[in-house]
Protein backbone atom coordinates (compact mmCIF):
# COMPACT_ATOMS: atom_id res chain seq x y z
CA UNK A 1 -85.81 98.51 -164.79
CA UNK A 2 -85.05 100.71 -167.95
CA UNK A 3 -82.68 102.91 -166.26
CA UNK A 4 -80.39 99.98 -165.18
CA UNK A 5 -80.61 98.26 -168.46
CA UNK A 6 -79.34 101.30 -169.70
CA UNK A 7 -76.48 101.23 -166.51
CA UNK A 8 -75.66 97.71 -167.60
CA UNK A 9 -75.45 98.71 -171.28
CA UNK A 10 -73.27 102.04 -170.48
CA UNK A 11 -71.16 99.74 -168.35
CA UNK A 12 -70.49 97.34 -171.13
CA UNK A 13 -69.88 99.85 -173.40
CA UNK A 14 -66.81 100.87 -170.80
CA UNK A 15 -65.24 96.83 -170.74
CA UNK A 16 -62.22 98.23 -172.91
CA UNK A 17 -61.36 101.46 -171.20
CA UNK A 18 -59.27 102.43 -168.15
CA UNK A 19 -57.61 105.23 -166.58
CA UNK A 20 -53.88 106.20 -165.33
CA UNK A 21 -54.21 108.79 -162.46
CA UNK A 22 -50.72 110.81 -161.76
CA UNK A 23 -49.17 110.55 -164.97
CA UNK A 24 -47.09 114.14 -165.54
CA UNK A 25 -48.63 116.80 -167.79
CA UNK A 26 -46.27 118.26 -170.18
CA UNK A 27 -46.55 120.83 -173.18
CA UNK A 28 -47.12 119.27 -176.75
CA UNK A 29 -47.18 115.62 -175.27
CA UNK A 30 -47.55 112.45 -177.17
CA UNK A 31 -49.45 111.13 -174.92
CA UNK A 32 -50.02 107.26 -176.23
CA UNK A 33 -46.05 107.73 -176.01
CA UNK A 34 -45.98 108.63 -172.90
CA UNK A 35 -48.60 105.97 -172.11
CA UNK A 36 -47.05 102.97 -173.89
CA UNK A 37 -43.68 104.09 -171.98
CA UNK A 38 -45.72 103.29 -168.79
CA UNK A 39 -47.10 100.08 -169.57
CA UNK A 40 -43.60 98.89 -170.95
CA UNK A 41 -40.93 100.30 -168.17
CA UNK A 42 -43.38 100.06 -165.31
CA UNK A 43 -45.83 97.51 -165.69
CA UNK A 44 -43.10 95.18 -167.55
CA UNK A 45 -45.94 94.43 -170.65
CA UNK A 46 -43.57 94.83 -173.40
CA UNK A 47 -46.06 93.09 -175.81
CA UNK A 48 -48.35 96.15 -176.02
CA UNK A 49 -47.89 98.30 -178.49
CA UNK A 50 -49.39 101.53 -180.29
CA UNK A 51 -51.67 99.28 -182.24
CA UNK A 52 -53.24 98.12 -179.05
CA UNK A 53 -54.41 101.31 -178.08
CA UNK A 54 -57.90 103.11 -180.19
CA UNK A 55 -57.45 106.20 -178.30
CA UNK A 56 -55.70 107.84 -175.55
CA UNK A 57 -56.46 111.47 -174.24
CA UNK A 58 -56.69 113.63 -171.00
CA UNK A 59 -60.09 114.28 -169.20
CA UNK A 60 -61.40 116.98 -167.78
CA UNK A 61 -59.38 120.47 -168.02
CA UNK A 62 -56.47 121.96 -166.35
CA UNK A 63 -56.46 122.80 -162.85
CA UNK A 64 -52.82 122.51 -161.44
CA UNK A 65 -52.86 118.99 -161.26
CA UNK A 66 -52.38 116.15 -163.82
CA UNK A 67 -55.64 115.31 -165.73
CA UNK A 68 -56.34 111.08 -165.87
CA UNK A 69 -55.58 109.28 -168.95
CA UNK A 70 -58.67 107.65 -170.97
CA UNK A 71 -57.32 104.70 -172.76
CA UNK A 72 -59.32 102.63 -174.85
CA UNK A 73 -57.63 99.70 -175.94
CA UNK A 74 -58.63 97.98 -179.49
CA UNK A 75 -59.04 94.34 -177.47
CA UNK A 76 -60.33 92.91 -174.23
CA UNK A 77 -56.95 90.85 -173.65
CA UNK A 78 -55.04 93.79 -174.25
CA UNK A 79 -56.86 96.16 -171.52
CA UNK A 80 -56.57 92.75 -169.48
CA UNK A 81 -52.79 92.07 -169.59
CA UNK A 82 -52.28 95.80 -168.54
CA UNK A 83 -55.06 95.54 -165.43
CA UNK A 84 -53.88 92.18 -164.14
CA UNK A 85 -50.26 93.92 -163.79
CA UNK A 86 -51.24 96.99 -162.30
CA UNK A 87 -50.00 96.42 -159.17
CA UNK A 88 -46.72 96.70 -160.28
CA UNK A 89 -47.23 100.18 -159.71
CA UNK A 90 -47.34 100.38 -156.19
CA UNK A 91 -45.14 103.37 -154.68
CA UNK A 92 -44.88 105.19 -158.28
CA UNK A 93 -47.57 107.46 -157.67
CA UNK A 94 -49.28 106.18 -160.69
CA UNK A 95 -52.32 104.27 -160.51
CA UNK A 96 -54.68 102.42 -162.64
CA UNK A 97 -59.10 102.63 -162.03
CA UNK A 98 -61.89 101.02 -164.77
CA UNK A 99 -63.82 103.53 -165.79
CA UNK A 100 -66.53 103.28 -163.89
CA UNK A 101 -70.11 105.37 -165.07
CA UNK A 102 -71.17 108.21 -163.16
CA UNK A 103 -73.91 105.90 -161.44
CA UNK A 104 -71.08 102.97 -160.28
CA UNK A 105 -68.45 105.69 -159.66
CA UNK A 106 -71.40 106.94 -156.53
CA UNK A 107 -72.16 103.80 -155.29
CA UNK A 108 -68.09 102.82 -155.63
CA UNK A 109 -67.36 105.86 -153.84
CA UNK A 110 -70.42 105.17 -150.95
CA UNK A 111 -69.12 101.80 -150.69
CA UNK A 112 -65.56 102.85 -149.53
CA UNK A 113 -66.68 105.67 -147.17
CA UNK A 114 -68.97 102.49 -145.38
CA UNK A 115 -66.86 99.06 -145.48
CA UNK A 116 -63.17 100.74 -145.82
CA UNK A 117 -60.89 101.18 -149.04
CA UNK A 118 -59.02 98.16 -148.33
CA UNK A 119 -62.51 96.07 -148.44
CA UNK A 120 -63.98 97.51 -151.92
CA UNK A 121 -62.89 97.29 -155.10
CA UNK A 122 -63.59 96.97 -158.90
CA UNK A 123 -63.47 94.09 -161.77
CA UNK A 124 -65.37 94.04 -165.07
CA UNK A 125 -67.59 97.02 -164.02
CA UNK A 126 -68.94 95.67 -161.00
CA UNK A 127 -68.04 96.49 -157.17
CA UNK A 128 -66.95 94.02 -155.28
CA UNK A 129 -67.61 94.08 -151.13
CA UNK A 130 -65.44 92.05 -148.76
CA UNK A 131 -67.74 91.95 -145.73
CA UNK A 132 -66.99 91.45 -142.47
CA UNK A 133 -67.85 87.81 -142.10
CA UNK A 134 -65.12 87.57 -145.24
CA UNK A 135 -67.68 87.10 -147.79
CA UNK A 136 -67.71 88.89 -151.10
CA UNK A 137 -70.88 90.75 -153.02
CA UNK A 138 -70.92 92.51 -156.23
CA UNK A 139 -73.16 95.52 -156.20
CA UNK A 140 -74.43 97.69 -159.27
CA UNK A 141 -76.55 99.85 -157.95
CA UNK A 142 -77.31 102.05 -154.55
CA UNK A 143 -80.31 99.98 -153.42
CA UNK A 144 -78.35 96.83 -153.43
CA UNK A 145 -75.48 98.51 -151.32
CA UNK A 146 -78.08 100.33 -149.38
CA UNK A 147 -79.58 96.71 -148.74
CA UNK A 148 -75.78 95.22 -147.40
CA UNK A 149 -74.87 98.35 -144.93
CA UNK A 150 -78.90 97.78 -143.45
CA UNK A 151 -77.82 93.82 -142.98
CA UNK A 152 -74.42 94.82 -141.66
CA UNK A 153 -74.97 98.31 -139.73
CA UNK A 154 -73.40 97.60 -136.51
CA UNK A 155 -70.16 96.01 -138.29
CA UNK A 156 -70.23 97.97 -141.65
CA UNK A 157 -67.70 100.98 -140.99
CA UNK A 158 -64.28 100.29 -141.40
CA UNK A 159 -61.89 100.29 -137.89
CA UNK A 160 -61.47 104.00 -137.07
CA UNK A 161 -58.69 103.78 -133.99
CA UNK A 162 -55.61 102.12 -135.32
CA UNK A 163 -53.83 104.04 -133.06
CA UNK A 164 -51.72 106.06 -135.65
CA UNK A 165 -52.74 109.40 -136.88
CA UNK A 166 -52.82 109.43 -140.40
CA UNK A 167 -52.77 112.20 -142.80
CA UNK A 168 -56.07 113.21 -142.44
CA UNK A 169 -57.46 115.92 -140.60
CA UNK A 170 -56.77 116.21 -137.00
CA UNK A 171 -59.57 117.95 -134.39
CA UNK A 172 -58.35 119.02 -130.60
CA UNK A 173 -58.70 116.14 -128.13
CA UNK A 174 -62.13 115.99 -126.64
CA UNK A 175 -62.01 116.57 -122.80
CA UNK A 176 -63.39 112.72 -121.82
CA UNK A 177 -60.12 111.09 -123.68
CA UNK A 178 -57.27 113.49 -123.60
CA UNK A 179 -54.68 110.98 -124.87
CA UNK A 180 -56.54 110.07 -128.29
CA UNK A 181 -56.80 112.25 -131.33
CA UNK A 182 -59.68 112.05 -133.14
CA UNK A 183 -60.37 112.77 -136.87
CA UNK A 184 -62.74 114.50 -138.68
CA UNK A 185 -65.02 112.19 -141.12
C-alpha cells in the first residue's frame, strides 16, 4: 500500500510534464526555441510562450537517434492547451507522450502488447483500456491490468490477420496455410 502511495505521489509530481519524441538534434541548440517553434507552427498554440515553460532538456544520451524532449511547463492549463492539440501532429513524425513513471510506463507498455495500440492510451497519469465490449478502465498498476486480461483472455489480444503485412517482421509461410504470412510477436 506504501509503494503505490508513493506511485500515486511520483505520478502527481509528473501532472506538468510531457515529452516530444522525433524532434531533430542539432549542435548548440536552443532547445525551448526549438520547442516553442513546435507548439506555435505545428500545434497552432500561439499563446504559449517562453514563460510557460520551467524547463526544457533532452533525456537520455546520444545514440544516433534524436533524444525526447522533457518539458515542464510552469501551469497545468498551459501543459493542457498543448496536449489537447497534439493531434495536430499527425504525419509530422513528431509526437507528444505524458511522462509516465517507470512503474505506469510497464504496465502502459503490457497493456498495448495485450488489448492493441489503438485500444490503450494515457490522460492525467492513468491508462485508459477500451475493452472489447467498448467499455473503458483506468489501470495504475500490473495487478489491476493483470486482473482485466484474466476477465477478458479469450478476447483480450488485439486482431492479428488484417490481411495486410505490415512493417513488422515477416517469418516463411508455415506449410498448413501457404497463402498467409505470418509475423513474428
Amino acid at each position: 500500500m506504501l509503494t503505490l502511495g508513493l506511485e500515486r505521489h511520483e505520478a502527481y509530481l509528473r501532472r506538468k510534464l510531457i515529452l516530444i519524441h522525433g524532434v531533430a538534434e542539432e549542435k548548440g541548440e536552443k532547445l525551448k526555441d526549438v520547442v516553442l517553434k513546435i507548439f506555435c507552427n505545428k500545434l497552432e498554440c500561439t499563446d504559449i510562450s517562453a514563460n510557460d515553460l520551467q524547463a526544457c532538456h533532452r533525456l537520455g544520451i546520444s545514440q544516433g537517434k534524436p533524444r525526447p524532449v522533457l518539458v515542464r511547463f510552469n501551469s497545468l492549463s498551459s501543459r493542457q492547451s498543448i496536449w489537447t492539440s497534439k493531434t495536430l501532429l499527425k504525419g509530422t513524425g513528431v509526437t507528444i507522450s505524458e511522462f509516465l513513471t517507470k512503474a505506469r510506463h510497464t504496465v502502459f507498455m503490457e497493456a498495448r502488447k495485450n488489448f492493441g495500440v489503438n485500444s490503450c492510451w494515457t490522460s492525467d497519469g492513468k491508462i485508459v483500456i477500451l475493452l472489447p465490449d467498448k467499455t473503458r478502465r483506468k489501470v495504475e498498476v500490473m495487478s489491476d491490468l493483470q486482473a482485466i486480461i484474466s476477465q477478458h483472455s479469450s478476447t483480450s489480444k488485439p486482431q492479428e490477420d488484417s490481411g495486410q503485412i505490415t512493417s513488422k517482421e515477416i517469418t516463411k509461410p508455415t506449410t498448413k496455410s501457404p497463402r498467409k504470412l505470418r509475423r513474428k510477436i
